[in-house]
Protein backbone atom coordinates (compact mmCIF):
# COMPACT_ATOMS: atom_id res chain seq x y z
CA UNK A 1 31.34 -48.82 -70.92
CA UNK A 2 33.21 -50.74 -68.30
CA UNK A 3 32.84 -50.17 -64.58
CA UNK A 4 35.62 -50.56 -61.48
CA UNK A 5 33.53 -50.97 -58.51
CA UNK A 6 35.70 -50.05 -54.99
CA UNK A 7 35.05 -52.73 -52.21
CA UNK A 8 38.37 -52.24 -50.64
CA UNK A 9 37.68 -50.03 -47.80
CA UNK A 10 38.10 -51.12 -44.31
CA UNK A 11 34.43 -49.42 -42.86
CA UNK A 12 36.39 -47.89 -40.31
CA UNK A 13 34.02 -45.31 -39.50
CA UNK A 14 31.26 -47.93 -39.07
CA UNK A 15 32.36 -48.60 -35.10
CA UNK A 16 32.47 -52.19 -36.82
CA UNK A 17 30.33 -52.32 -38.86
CA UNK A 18 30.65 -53.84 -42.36
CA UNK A 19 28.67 -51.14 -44.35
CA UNK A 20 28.91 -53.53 -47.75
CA UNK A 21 27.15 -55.82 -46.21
CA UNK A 22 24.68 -53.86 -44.14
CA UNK A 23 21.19 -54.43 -45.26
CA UNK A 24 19.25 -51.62 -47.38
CA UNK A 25 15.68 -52.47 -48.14
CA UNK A 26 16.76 -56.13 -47.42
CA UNK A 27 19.47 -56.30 -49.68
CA UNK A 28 23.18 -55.94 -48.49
CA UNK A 29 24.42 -52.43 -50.22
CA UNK A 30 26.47 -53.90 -52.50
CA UNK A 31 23.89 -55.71 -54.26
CA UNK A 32 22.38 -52.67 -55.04
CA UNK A 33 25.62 -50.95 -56.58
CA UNK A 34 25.99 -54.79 -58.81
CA UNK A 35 21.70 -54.30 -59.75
CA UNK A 36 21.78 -50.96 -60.62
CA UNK A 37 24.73 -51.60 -63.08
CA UNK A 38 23.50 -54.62 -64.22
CA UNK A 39 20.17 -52.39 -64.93
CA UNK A 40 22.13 -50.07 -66.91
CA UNK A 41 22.06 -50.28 -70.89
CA UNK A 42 25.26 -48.79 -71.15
CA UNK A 43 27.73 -50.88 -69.03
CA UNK A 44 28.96 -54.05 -70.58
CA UNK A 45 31.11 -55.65 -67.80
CA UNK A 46 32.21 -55.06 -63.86
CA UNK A 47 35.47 -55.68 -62.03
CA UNK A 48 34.70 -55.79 -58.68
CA UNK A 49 37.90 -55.01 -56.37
CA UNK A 50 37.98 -55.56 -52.32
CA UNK A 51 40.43 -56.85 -50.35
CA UNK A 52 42.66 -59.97 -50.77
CA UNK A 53 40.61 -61.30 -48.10
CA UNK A 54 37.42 -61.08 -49.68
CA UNK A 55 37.54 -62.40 -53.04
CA UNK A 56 35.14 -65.01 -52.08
CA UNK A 57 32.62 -63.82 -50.07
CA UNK A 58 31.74 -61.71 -53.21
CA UNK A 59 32.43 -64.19 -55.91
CA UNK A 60 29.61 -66.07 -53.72
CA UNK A 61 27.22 -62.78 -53.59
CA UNK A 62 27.49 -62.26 -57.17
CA UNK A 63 27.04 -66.21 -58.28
CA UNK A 64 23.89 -66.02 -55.94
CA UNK A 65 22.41 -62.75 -56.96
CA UNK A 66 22.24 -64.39 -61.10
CA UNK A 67 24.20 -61.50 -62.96
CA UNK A 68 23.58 -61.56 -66.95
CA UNK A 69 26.95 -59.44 -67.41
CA UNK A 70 29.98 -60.27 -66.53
CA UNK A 71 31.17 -59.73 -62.96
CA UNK A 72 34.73 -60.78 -62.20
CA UNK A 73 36.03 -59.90 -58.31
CA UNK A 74 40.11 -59.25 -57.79
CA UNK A 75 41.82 -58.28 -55.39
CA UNK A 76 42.81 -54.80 -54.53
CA UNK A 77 45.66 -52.62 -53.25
CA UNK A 78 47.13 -50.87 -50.53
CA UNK A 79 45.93 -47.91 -51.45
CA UNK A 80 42.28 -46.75 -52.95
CA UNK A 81 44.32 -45.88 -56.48
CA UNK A 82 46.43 -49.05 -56.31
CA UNK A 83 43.01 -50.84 -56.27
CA UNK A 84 41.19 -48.83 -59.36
CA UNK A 85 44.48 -49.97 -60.94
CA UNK A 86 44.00 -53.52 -60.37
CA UNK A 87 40.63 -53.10 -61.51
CA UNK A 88 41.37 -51.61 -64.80
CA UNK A 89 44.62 -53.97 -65.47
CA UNK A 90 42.02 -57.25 -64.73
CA UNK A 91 39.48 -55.22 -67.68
CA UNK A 92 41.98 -55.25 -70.19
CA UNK A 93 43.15 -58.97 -69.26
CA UNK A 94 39.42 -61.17 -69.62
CA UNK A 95 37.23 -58.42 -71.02
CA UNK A 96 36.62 -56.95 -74.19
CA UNK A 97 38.27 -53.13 -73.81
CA UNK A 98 35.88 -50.49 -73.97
CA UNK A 99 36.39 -46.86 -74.66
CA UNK A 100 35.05 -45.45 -71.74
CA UNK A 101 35.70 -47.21 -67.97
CA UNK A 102 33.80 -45.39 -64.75
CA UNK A 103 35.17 -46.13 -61.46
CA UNK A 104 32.30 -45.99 -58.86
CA UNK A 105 32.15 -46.60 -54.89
CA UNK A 106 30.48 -49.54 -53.78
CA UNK A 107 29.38 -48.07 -50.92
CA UNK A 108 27.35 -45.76 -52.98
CA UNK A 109 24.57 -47.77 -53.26
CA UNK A 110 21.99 -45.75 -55.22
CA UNK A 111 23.66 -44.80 -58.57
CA UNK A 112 21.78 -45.18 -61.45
CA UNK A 113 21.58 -44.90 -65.36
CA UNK A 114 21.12 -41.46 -65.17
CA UNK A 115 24.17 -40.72 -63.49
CA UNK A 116 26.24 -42.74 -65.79
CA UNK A 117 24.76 -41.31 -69.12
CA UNK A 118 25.11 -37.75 -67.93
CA UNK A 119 29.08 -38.74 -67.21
CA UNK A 120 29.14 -40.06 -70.26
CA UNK A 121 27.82 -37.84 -72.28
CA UNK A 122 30.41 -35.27 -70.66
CA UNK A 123 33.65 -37.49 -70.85
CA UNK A 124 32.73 -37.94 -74.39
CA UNK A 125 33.45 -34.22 -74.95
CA UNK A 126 36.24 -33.78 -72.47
CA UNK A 127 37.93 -37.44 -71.84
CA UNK A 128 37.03 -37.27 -67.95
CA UNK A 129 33.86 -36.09 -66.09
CA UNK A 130 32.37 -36.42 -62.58
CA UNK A 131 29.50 -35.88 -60.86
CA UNK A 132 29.67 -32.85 -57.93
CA UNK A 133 26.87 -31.29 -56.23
CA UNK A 134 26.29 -27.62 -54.94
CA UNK A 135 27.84 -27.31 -50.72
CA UNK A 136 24.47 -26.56 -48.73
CA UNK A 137 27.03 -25.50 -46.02
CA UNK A 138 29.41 -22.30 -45.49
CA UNK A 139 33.07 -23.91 -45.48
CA UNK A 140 35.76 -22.50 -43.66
CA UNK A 141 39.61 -23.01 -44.14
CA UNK A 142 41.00 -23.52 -40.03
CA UNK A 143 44.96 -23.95 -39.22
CA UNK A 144 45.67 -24.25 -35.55
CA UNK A 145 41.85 -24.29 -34.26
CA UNK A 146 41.76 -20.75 -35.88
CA UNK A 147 39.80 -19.56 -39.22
CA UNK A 148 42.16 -17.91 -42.06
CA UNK A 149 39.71 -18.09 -45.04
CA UNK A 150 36.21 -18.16 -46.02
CA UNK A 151 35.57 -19.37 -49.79
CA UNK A 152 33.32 -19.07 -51.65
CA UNK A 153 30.64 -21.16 -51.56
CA UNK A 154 29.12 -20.71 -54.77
CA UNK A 155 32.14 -22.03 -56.55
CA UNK A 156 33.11 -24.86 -54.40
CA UNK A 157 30.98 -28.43 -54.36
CA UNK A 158 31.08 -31.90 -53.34
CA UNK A 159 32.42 -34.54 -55.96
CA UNK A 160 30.87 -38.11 -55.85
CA UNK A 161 31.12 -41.30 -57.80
CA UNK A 162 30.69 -42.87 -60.85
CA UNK A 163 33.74 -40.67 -62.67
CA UNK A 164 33.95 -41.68 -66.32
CA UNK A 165 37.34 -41.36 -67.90
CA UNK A 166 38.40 -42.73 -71.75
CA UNK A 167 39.89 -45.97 -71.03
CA UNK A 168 42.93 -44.84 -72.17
CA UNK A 169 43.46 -41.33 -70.23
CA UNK A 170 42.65 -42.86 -66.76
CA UNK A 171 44.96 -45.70 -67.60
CA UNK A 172 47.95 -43.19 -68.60
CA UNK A 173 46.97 -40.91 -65.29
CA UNK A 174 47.67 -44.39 -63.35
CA UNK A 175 50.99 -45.12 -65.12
CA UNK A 176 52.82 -41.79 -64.60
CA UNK A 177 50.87 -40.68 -61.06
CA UNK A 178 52.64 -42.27 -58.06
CA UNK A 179 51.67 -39.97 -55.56
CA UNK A 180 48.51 -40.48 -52.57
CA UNK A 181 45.18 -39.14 -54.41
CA UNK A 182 41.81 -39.40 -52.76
CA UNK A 183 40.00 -39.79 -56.74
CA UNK A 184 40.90 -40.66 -59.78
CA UNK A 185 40.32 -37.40 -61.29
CA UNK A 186 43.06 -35.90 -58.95
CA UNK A 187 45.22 -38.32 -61.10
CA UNK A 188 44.01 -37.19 -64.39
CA UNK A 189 44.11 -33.52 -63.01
CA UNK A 190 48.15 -33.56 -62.32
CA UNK A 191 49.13 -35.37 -65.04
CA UNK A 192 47.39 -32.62 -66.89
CA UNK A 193 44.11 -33.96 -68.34
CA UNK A 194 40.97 -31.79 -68.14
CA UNK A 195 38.11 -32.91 -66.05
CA UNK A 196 34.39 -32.07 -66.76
CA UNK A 197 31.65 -31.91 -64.76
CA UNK A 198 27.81 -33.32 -64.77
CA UNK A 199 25.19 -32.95 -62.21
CA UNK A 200 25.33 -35.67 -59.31
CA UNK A 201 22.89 -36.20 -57.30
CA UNK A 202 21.55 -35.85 -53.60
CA UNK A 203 20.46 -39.82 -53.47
CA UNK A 204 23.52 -40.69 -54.57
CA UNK A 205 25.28 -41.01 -50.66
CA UNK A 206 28.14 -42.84 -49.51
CA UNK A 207 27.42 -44.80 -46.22
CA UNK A 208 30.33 -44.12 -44.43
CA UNK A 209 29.16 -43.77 -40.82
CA UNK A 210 25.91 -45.30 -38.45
CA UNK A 211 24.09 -41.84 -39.24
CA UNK A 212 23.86 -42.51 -43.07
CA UNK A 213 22.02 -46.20 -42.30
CA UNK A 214 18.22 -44.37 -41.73
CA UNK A 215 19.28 -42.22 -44.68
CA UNK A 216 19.83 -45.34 -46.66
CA UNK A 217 16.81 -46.84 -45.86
CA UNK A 218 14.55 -43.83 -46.81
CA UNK A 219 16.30 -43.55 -49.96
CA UNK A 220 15.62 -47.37 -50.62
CA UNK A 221 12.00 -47.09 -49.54
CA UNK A 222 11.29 -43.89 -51.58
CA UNK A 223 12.26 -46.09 -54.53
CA UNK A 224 10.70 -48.75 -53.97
CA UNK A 225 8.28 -49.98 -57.12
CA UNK A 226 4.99 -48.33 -56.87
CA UNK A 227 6.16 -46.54 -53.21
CA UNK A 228 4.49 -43.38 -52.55
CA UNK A 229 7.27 -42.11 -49.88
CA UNK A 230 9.72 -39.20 -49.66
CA UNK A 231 12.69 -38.46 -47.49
CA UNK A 232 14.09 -35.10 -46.34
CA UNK A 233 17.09 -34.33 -44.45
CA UNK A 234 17.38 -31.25 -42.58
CA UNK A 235 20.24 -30.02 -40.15
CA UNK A 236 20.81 -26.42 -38.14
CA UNK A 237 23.52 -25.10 -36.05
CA UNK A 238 23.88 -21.96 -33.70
CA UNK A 239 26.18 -20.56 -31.03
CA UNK A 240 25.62 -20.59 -27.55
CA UNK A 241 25.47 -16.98 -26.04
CA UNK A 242 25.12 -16.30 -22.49
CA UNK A 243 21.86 -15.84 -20.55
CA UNK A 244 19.16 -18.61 -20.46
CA UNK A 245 17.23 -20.19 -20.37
CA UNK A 246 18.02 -22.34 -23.41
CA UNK A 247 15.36 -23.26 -26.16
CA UNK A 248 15.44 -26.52 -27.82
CA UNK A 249 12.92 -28.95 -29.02
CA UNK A 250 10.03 -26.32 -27.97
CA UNK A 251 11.06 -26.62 -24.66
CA UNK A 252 13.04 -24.12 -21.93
CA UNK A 253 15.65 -25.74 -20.28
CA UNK A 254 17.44 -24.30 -16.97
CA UNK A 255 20.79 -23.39 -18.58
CA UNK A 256 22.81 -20.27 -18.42
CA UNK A 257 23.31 -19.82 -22.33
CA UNK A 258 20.90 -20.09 -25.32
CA UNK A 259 21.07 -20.23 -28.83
CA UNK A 260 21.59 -16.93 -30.62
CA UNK A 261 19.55 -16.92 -33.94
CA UNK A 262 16.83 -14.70 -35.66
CA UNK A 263 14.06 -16.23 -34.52
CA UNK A 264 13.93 -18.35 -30.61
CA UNK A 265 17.16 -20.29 -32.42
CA UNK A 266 15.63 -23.87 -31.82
CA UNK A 267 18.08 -25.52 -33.78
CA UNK A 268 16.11 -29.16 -33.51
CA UNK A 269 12.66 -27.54 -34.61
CA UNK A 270 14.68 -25.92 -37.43
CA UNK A 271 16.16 -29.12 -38.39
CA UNK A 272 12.94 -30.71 -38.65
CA UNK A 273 11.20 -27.69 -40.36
CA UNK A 274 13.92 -28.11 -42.93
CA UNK A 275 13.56 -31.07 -43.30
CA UNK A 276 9.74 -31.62 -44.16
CA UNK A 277 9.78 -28.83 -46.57
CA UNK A 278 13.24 -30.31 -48.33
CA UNK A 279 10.76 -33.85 -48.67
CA UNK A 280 8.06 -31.93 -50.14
CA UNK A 281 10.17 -30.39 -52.96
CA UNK A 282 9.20 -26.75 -51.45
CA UNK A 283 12.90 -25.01 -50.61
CA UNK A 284 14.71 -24.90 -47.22
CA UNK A 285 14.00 -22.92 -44.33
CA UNK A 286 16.04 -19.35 -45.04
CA UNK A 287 13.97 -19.22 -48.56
CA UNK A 288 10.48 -18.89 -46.39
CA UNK A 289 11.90 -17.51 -44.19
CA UNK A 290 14.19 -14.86 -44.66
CA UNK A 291 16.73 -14.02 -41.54
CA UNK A 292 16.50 -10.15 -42.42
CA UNK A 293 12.69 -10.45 -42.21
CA UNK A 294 11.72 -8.23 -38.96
CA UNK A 295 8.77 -10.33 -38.75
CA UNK A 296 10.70 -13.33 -37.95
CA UNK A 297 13.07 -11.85 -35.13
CA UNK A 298 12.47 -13.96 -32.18
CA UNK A 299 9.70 -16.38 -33.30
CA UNK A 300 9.13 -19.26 -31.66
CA UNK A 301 9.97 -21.98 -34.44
CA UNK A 302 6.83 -23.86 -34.02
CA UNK A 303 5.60 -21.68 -36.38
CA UNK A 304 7.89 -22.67 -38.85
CA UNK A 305 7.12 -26.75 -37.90
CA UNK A 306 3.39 -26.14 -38.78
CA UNK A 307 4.49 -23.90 -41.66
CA UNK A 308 6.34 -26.69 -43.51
CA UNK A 309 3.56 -29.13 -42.36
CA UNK A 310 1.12 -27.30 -43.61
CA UNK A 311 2.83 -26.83 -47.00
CA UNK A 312 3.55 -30.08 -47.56
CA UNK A 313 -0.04 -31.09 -46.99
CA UNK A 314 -1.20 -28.77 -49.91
CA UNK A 315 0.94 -30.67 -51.96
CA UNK A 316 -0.57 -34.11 -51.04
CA UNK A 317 2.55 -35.38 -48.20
CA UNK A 318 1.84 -36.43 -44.58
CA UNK A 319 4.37 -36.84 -42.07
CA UNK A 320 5.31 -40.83 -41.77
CA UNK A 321 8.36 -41.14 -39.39
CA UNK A 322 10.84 -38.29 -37.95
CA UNK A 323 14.15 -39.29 -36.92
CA UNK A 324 16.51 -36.51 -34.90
CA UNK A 325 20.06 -35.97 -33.72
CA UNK A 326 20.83 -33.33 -31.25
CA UNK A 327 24.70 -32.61 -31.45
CA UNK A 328 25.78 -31.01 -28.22
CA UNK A 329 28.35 -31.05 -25.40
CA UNK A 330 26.96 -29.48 -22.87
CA UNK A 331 24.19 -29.15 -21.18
CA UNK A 332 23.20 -32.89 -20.96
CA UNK A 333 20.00 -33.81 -22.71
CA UNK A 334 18.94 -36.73 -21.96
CA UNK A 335 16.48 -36.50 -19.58
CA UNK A 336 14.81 -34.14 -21.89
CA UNK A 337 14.19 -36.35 -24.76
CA UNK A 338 10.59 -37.34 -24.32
CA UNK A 339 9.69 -33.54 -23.24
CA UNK A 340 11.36 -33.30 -27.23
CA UNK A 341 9.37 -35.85 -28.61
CA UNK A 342 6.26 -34.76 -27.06
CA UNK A 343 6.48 -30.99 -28.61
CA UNK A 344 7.73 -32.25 -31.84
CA UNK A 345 4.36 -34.53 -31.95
CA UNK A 346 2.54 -31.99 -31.27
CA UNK A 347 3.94 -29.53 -33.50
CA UNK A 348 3.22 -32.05 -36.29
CA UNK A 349 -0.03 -32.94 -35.84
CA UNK A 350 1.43 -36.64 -35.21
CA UNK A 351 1.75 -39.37 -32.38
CA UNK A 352 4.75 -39.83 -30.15
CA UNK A 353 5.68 -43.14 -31.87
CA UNK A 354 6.43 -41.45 -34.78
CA UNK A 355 9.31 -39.47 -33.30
CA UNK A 356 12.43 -40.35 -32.44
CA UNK A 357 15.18 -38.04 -30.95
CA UNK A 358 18.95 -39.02 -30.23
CA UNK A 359 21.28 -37.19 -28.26
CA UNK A 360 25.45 -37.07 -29.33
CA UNK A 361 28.10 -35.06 -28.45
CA UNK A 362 31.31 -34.66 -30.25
CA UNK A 363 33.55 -36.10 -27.70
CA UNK A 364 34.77 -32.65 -27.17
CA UNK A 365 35.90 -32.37 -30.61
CA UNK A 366 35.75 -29.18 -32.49
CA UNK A 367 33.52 -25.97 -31.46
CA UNK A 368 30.37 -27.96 -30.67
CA UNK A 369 32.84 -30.12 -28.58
CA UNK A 370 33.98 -26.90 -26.31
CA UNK A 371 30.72 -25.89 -26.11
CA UNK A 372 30.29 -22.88 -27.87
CA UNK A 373 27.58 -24.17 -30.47
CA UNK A 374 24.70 -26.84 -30.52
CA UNK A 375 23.40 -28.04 -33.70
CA UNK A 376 20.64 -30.91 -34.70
CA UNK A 377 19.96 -32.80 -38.33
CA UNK A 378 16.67 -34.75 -38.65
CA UNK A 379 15.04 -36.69 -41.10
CA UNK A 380 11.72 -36.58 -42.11
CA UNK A 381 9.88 -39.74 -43.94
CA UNK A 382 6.61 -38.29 -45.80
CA UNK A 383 4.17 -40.22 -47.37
CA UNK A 384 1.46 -39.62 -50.13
């Protein structure tokens, strides 16, 4: 197997950042995309594309980083498919072809083996496979700030990368497909080629903005040789109804809305709760507890904090780190932040300094942005 590995994005959501080069574990994230291929059994050579400008700077990563396969860095396109193009034309030029190529994101830093045998194993069967994983998240279908549809969940997911193709199927998708595509399985798809599907992964994130670095680095840490660590991410939205005052972070705050939910609808406690029981392998928050459970109707979500906690415990995890996001336009939370921290200690049986809360807003952007919603996403760092 060959592999076309995409450096030719611009990081523009990285508010200038250059997320190739950002340090994971101590290594930029590139050099983990090049290690974990060069780890894998089943790919014989990389073509490394990024931008004209470029070429260089990661001829000199690779020389430095000592490589057994070959490596060779071009540069790319205009366009994402214009680069995989490039890639696959420089293959056939100085490498030995191969029957199967997978085209992978650099900026996906933890693939692995895995990953690539299952798309293998798949494209062998159907001549194009990628990796997709189930939405957590109702999606809606909006025209004109308005919802027209609702799909179903169930049969919609999210695709990642590596997508293994036969050699010669993506290269005939790329000869007769001029149009903009956002994968190369889009090109496969209209030129009529059938695409499989294998199981991706949850690890396997793109770092596209700031709020997947700490993500990153949990991931990274988790696998570290001989590391004892998991990660969990958890996230919660509700509406904003009127009457207060509002709940949030285990404290009542002087506002004349709160959150409508089944329970006290403490989004950032939920976030949390979710996210300690998603580290300890033990289901998300609606499995334990049910939103058409009586028992449950206004609860104050501390309850479900020292739930999870407890849980997690049983199985051997204690909470390490806890870092939240509080997504909201109004009211303005800042001064409330340590009150936050202080109740989410406490919930957790742990000391201030291992909480961290962050307050955003959307820049009036979407609902949360008008202020009709608040939501909050957290991540929880557990160690054995």
């Amino acid at each position: 197997m060959s592999v076309v590995l995409v450096a030719a994005g611009q990081s523009s959501r990285m508010r200038g950042v250059d997320k190739l080069m950002l340090p994971i574990d101590g290594r930029p994230v590139i050099s983990h995309s090049l290690e974990a291929l060069e780890d894998c059994k089943l790919v014989r050579n990389v073509v490394v594309v990024t931008q004209p400008s470029r070429v260089n700077e990661f001829q000199d990563v690779i020389a430095s980083s000592g490589f057994s396969k070959p490596v060779r860095v071009v540069a790319g396109g205009e366009r994402r498919q214009d680069s995989v193009r490039r890639g696959i034309e420089e293959l056939h030029c100085v490498c030995d072809p191969t029957e199967f190529v997978a085209v992978h994101d650099a900026a996906r830093p933890f693939v692995d083996a895995t990953l690539l045998e299952r798309g293998l194993k798949v494209a062998n069967r159907i001549g194009a496979a990628i990796p997709i994983v189930p939405m957590k998240d109702t999606i809606k279908r909006v025209e004109h700030g308005l919802v027209v549809e609702t799909p179903d969940r169930e049969k919609i997911y999210s695709v990642q990368t590596p997508q293994v193709f036969r050699t010669e199927i993506l290269q005939t998708a790329h000869e007769i497909i001029s149009q903009d595509v956002t994968d190369d399985a889009s090109m496969v798809e209209k030129a009529g080629g059938l695409v499989g599907t294998f199981e991706g992964s949850n690890e396997n994130i793109k770092i596209t903005t700031q709020s997947d670095i700490p993500i990153a680095n949990a991931i990274a840490l988790g696998r570290a040789p001989g590391s004892a660590y998991r990660f969990g991410i958890g996230f919660d939205g509700h509406r904003l109804v009127d009457g207060g005052p509002l709940r949030l972070g285990g404290t009542d705050i002087e506002f004349d809305m709160h959150l409508k939910g089944h329970s006290d609808g403490d989004v950032l406690f939920h976030a949390i709760a979710s996210a300690v029981l998603g580290a300890a392998g033990l289901g998300d928050l609606g499995s334990n507890f049910p939103s058409n459970d009586p028992i449950y109707a206004g609860a104050d979500s501390e309850v479900f904090i020292k739930f999870a906690v407890t849980k997690a415990s049983d199985h051997g995890w204690e909470i390490s780190h806890v870092d939240a996001t509080v997504i909201a336009q109004k009211p303005r939370l800042a001064a409330h932040v340590k009150a936050f921290e202080s109740q989410i200690s406490n919930a957790l049986s742990v000391t201030t300094e291992q909480v961290n809360v962050k307050i955003t807003s959307t820049d009036e952007v979407g609902a949360i942005g008008q202020g009709e919603g608040i939501a909050a996403q957290a991540i929880v760092t557990l160690v054995s």
